[in-house]
PDB file of N, CA and C in Angstrom:
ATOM      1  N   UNK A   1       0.808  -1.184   0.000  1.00  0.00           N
ATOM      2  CA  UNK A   1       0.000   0.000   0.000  1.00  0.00           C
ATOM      3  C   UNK A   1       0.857   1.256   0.000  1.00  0.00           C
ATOM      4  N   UNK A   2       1.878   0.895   0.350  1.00  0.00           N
ATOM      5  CA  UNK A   2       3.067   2.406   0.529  1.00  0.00           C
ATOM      6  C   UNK A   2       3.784   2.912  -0.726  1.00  0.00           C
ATOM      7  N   UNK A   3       3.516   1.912  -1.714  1.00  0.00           N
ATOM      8  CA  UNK A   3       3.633   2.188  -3.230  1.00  0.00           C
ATOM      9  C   UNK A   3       3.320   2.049  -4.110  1.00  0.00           C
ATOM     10  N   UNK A   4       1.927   2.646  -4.205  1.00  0.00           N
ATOM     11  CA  UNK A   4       0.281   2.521  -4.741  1.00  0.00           C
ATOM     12  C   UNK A   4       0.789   3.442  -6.277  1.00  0.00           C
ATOM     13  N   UNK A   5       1.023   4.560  -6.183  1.00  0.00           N
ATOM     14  CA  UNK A   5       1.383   5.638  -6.954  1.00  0.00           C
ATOM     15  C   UNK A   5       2.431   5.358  -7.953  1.00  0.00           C
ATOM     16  N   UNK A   6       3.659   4.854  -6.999  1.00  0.00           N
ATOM     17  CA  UNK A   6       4.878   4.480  -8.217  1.00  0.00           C
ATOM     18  C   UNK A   6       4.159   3.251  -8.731  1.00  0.00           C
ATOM     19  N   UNK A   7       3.586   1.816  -8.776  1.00  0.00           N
ATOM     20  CA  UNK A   7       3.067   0.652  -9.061  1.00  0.00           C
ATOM     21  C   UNK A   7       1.810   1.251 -10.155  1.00  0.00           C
ATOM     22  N   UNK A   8       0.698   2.550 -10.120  1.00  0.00           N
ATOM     23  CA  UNK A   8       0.332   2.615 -11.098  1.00  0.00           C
ATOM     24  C   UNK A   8       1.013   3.699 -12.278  1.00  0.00           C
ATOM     25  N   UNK A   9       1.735   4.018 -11.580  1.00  0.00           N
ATOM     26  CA  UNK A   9       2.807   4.898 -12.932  1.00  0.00           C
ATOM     27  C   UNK A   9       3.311   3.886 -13.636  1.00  0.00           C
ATOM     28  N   UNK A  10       4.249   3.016 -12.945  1.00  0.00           N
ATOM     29  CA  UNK A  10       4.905   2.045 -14.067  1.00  0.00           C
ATOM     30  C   UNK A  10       3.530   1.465 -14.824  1.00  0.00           C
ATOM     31  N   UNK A  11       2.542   0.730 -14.205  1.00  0.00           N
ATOM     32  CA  UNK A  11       1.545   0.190 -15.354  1.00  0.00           C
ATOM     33  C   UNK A  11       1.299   0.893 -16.752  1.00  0.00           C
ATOM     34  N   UNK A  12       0.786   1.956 -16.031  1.00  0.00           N
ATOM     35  CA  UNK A  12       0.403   3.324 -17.276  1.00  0.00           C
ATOM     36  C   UNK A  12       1.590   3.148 -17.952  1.00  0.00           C
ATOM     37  N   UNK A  13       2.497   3.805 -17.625  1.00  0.00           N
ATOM     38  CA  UNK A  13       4.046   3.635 -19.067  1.00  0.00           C
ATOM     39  C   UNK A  13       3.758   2.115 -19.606  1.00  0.00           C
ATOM     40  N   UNK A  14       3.709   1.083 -19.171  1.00  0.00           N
ATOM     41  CA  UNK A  14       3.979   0.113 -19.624  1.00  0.00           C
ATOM     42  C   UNK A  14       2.419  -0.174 -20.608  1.00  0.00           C
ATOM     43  N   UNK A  15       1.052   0.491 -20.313  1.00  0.00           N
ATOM     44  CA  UNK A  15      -0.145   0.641 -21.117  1.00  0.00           C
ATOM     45  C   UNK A  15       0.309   1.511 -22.487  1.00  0.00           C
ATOM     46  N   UNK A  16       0.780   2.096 -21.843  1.00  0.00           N
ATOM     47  CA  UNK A  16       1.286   3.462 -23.625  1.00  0.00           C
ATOM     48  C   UNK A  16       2.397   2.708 -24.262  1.00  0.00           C
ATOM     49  N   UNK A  17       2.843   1.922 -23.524  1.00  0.00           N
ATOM     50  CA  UNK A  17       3.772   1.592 -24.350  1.00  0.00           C
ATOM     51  C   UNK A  17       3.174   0.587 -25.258  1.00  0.00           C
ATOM     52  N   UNK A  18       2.844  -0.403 -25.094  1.00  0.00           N
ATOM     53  CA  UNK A  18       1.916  -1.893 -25.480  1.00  0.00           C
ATOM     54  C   UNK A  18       1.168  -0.753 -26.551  1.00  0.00           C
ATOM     55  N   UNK A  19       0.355   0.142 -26.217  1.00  0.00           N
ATOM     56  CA  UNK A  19      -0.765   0.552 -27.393  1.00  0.00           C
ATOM     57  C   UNK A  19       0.294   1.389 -28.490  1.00  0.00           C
ATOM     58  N   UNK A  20       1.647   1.583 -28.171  1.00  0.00           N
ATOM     59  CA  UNK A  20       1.575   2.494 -28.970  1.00  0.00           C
ATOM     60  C   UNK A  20       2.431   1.640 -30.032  1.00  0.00           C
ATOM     61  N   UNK A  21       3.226   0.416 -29.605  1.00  0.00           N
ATOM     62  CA  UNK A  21       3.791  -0.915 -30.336  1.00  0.00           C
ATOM     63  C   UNK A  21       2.566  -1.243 -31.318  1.00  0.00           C
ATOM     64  N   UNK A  22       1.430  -1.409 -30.771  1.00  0.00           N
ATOM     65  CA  UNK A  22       0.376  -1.572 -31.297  1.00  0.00           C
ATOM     66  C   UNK A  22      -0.058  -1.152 -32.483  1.00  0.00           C
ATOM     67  N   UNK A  23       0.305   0.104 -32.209  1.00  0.00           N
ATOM     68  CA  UNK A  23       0.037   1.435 -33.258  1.00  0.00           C
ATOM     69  C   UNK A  23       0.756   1.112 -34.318  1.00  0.00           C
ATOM     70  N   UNK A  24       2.065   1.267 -34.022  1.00  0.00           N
ATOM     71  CA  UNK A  24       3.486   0.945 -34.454  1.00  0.00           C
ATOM     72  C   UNK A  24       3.261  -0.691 -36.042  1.00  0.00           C
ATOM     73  N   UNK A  25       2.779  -1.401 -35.298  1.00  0.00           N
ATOM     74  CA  UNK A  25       2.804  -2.444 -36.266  1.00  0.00           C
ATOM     75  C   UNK A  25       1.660  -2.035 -37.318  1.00  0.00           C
ATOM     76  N   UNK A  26       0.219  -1.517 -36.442  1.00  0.00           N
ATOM     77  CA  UNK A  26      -0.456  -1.453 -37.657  1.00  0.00           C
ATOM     78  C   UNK A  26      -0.021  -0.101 -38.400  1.00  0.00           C
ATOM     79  N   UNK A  27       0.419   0.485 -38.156  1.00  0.00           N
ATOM     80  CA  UNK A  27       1.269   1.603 -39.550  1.00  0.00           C
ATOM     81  C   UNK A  27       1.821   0.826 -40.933  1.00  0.00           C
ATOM     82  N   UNK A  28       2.593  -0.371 -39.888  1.00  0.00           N
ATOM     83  CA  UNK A  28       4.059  -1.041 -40.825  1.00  0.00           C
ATOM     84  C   UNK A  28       3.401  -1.986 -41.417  1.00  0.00           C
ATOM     85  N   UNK A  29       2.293  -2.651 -41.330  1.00  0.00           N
ATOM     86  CA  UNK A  29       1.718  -3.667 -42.590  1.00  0.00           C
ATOM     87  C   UNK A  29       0.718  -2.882 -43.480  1.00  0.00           C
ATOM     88  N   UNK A  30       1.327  -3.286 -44.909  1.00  0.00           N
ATOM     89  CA  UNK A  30       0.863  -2.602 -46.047  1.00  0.00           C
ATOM     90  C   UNK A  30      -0.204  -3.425 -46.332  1.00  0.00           C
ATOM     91  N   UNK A  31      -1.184  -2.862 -47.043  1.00  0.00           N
ATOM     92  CA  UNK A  31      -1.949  -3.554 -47.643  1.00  0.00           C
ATOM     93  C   UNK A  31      -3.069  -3.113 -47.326  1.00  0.00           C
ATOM     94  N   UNK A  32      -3.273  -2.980 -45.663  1.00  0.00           N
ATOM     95  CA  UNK A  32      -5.012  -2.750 -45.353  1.00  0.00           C
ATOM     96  C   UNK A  32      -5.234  -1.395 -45.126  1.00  0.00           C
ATOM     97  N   UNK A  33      -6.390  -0.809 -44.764  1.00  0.00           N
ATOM     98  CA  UNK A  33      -7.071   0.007 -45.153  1.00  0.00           C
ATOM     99  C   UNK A  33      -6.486   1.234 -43.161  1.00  0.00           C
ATOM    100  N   UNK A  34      -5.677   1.958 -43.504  1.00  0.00           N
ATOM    101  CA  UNK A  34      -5.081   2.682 -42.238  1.00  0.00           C
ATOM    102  C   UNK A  34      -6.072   3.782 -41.827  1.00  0.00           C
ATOM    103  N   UNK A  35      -6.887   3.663 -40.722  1.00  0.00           N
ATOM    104  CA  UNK A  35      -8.051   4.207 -40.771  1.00  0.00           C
ATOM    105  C   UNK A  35      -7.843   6.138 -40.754  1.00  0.00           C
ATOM    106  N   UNK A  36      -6.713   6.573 -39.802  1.00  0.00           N
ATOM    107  CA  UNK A  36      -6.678   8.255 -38.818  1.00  0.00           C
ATOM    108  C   UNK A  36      -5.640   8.827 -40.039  1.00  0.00           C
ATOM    109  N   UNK A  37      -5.545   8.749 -41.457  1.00  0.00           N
ATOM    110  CA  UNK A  37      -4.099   9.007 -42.481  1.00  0.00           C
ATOM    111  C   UNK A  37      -4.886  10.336 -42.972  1.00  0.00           C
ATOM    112  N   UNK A  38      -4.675  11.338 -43.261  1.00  0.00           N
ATOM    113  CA  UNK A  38      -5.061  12.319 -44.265  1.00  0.00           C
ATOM    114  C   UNK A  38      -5.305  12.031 -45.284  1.00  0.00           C
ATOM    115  N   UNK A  39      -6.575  13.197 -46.089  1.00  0.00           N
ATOM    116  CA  UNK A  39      -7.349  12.750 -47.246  1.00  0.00           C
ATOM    117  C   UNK A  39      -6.203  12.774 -48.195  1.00  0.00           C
ATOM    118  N   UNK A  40      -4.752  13.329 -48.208  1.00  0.00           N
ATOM    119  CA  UNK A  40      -4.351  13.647 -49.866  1.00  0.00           C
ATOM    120  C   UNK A  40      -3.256  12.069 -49.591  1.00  0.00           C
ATOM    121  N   UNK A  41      -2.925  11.105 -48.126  1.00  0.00           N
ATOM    122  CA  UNK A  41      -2.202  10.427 -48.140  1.00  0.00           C
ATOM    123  C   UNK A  41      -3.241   8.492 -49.030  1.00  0.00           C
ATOM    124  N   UNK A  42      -2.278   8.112 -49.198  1.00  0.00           N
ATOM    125  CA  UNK A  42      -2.660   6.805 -49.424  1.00  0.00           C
ATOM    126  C   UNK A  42      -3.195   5.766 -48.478  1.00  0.00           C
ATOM    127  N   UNK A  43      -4.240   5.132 -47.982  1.00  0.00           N
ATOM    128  CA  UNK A  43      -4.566   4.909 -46.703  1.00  0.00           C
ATOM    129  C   UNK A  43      -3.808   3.683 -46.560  1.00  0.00           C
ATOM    130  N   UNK A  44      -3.694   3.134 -47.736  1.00  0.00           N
ATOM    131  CA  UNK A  44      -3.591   1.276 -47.805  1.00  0.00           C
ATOM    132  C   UNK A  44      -1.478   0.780 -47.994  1.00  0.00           C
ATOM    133  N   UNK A  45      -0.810   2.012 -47.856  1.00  0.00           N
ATOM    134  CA  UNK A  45       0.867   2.337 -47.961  1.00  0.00           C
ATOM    135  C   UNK A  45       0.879   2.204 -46.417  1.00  0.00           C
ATOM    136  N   UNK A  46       2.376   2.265 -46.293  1.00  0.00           N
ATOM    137  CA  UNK A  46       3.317   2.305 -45.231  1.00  0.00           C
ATOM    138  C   UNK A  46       3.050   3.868 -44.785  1.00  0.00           C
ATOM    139  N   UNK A  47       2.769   3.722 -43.271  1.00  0.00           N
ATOM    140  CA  UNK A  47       3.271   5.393 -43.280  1.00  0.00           C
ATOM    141  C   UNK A  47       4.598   5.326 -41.883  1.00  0.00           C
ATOM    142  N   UNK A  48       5.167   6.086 -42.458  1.00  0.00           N
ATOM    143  CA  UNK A  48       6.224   6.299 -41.832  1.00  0.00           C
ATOM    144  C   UNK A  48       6.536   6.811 -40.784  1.00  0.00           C
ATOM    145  N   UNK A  49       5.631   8.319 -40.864  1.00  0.00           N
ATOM    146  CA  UNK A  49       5.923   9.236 -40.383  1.00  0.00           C
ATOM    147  C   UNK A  49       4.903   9.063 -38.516  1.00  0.00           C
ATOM    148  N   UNK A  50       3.752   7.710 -39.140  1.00  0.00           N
ATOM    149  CA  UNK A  50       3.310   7.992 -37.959  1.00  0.00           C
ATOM    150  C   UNK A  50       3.878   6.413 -36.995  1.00  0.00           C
ATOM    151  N   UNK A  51       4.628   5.858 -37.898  1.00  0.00           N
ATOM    152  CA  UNK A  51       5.683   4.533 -37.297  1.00  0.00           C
ATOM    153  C   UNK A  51       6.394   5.347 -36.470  1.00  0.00           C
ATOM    154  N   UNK A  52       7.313   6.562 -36.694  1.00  0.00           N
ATOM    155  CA  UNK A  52       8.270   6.876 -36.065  1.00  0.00           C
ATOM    156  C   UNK A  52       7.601   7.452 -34.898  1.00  0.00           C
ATOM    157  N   UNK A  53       6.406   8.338 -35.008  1.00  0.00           N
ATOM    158  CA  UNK A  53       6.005   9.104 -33.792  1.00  0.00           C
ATOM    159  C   UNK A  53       5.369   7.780 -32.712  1.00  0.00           C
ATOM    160  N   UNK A  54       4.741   6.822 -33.357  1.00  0.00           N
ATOM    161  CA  UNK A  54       4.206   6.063 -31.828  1.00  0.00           C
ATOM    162  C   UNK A  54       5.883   5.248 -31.736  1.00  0.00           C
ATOM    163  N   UNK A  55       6.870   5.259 -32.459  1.00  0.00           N
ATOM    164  CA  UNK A  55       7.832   4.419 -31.986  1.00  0.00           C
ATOM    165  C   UNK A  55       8.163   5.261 -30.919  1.00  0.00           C
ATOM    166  N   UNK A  56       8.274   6.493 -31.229  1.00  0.00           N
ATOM    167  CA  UNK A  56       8.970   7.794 -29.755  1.00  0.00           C
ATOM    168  C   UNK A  56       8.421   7.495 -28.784  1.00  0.00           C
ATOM    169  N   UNK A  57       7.069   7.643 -28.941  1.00  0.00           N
ATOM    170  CA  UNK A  57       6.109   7.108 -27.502  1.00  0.00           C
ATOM    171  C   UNK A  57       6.246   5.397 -26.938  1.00  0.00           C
ATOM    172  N   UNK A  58       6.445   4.577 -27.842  1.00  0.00           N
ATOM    173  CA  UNK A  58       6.921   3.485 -26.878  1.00  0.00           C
ATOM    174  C   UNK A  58       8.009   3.443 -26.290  1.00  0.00           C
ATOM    175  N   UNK A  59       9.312   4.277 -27.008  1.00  0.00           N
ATOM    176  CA  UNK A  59      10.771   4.426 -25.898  1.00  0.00           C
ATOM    177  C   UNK A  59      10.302   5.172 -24.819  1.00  0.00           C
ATOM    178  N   UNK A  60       9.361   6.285 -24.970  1.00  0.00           N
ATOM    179  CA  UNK A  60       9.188   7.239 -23.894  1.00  0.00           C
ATOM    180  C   UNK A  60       8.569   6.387 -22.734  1.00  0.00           C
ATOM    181  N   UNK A  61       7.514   5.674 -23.125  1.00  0.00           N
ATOM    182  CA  UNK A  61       7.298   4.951 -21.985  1.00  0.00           C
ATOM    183  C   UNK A  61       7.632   3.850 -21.440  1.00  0.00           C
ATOM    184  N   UNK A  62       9.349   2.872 -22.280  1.00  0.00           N
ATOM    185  CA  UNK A  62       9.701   2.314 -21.686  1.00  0.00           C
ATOM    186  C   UNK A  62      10.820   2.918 -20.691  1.00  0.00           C
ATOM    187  N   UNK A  63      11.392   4.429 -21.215  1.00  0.00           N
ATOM    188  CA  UNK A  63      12.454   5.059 -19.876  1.00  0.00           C
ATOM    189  C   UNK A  63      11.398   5.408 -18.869  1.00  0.00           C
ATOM    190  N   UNK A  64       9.672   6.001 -19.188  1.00  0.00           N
ATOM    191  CA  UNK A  64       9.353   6.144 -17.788  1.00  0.00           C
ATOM    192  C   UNK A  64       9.330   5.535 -17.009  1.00  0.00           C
ATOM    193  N   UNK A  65       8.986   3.781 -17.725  1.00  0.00           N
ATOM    194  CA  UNK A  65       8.773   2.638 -17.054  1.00  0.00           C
ATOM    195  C   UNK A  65      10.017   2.083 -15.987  1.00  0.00           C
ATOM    196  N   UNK A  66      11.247   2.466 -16.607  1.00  0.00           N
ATOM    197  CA  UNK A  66      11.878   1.866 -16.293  1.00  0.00           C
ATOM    198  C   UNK A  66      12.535   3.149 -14.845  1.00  0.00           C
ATOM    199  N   UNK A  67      12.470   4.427 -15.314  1.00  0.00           N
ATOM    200  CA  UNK A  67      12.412   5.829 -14.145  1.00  0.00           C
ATOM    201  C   UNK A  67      11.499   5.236 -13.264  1.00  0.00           C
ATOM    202  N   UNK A  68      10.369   5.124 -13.300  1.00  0.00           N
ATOM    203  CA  UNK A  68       9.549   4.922 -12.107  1.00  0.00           C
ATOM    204  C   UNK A  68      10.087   3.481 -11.245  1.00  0.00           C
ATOM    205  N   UNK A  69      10.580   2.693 -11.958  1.00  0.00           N
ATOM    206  CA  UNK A  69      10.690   1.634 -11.150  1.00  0.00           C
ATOM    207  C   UNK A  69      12.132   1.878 -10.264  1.00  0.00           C
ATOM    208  N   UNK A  70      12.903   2.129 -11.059  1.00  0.00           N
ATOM    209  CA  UNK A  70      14.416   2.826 -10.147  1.00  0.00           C
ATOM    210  C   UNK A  70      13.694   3.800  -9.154  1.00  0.00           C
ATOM    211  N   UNK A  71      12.997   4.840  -9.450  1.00  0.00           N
ATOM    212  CA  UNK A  71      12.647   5.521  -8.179  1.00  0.00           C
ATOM    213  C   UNK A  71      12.362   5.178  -6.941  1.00  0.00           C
ATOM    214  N   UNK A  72      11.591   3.797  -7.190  1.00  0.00           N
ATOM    215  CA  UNK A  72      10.849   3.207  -6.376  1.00  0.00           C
ATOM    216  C   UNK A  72      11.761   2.426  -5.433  1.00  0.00           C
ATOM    217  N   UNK A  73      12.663   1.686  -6.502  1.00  0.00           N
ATOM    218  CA  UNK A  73      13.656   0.714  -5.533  1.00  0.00           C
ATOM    219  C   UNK A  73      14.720   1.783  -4.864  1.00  0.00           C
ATOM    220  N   UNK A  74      14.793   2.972  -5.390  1.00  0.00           N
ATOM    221  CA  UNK A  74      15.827   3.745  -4.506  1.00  0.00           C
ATOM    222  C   UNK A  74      14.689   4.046  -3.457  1.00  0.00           C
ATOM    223  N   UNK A  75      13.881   4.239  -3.118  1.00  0.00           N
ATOM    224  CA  UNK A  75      13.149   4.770  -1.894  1.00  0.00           C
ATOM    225  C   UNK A  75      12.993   4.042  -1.373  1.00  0.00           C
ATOM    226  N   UNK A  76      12.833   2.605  -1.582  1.00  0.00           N
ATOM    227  CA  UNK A  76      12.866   1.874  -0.525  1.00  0.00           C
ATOM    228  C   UNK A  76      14.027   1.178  -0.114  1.00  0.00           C
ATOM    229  N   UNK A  77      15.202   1.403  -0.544  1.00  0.00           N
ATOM    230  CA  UNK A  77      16.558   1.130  -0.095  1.00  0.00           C
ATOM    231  C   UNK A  77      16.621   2.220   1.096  1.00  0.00           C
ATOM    232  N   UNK A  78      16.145   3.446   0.339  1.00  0.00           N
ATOM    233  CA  UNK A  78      16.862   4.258   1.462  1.00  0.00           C
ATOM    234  C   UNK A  78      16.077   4.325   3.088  1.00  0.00           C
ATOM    235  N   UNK A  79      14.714   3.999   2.553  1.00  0.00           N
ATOM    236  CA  UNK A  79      14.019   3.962   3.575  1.00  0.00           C
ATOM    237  C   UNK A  79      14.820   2.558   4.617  1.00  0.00           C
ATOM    238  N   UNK A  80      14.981   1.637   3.928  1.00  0.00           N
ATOM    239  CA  UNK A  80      15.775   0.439   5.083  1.00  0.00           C
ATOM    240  C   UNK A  80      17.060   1.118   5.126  1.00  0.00           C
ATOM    241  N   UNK A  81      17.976   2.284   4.709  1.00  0.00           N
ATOM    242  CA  UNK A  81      19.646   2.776   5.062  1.00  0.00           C
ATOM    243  C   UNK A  81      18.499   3.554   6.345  1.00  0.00           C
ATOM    244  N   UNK A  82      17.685   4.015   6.181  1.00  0.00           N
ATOM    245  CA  UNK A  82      16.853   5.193   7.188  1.00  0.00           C
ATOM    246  C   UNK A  82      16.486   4.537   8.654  1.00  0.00           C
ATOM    247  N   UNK A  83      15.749   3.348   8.513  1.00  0.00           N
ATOM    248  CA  UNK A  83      15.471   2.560   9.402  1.00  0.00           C
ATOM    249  C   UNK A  83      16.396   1.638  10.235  1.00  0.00           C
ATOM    250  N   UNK A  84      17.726   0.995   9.640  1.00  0.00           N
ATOM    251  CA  UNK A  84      19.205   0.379  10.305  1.00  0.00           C
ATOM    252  C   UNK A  84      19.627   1.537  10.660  1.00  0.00           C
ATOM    253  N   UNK A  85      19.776   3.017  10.630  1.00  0.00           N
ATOM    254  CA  UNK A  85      20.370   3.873  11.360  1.00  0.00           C
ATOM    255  C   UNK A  85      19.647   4.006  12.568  1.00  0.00           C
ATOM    256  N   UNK A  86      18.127   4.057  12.248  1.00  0.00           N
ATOM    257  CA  UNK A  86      17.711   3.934  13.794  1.00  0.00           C
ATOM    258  C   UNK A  86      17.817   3.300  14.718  1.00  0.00           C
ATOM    259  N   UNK A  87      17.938   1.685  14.032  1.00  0.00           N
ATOM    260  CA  UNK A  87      18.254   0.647  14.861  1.00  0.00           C
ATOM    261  C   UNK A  87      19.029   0.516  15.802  1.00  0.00           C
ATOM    262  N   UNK A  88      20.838   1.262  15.000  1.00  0.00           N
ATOM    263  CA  UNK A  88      21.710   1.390  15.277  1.00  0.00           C
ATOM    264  C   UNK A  88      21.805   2.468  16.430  1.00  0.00           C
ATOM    265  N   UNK A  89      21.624   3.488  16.485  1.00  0.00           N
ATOM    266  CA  UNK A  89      21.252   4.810  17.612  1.00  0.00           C
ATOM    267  C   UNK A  89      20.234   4.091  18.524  1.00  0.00           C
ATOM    268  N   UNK A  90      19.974   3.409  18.290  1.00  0.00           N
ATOM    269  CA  UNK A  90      18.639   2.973  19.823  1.00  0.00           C
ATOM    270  C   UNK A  90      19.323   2.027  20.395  1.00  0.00           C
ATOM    271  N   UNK A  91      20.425   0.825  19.701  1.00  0.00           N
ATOM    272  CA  UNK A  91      21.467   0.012  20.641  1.00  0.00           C
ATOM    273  C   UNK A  91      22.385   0.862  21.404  1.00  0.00           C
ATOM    274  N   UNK A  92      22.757   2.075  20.725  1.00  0.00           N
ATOM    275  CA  UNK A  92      23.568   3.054  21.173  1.00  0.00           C
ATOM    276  C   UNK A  92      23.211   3.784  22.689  1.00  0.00           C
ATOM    277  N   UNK A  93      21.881   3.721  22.366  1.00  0.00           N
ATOM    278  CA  UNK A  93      21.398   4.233  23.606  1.00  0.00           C
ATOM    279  C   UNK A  93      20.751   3.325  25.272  1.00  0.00           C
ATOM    280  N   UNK A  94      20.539   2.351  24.447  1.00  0.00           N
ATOM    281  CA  UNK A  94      20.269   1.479  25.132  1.00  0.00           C
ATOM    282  C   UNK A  94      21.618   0.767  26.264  1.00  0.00           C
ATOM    283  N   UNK A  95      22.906   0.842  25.852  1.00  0.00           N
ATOM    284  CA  UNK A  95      24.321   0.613  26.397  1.00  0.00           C
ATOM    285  C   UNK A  95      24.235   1.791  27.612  1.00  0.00           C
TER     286      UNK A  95
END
């Protein structure tokens, strides 16, 4: 429960990412009918231009994916460096 927030950030990156692979392939097979293309483009061609933009968005959300999850494991490292210092000062005091 203490890492509700970072656990649905990584999902989400890892949702944009999946849809936008998604995207990504149906650009790159020729043949069928590409529904969101402009009236003066060819619907049933390769488009390129919108391969490259959902490709940006799947790197983007595999560094967020992969940012949020480092964030996460550094906070809870530090939180246990945070918690053995206390440990340590309360034997201290306890002597």
């Amino acid at each position: 429960m203490k890492n509700e927030k970072g656990s649905a950030l990584f999902y989400g990156a890892v949702a944009i990412t999946v849809v936008a692979l998604l995207f990504c392939v149906y650009y790159i097979i020729p043949g069928i009918y590409h529904i969101p293309v402009p009236a003066y483009a060819e619907p049933t061609k390769v488009h390129y231009k919108y391969i490259a933009v959902f490709g940006g968005i799947a790197v983007l959300g595999i560094i967020g994916a992969l940012l949020v999850r480092l964030r996460g494991s550094m906070k809870s490292s530090q939180s246990d460096r945070i918690s053995l210092k206390e440990e340590q000062s309360a034997l201290m005091r306890d002597r």
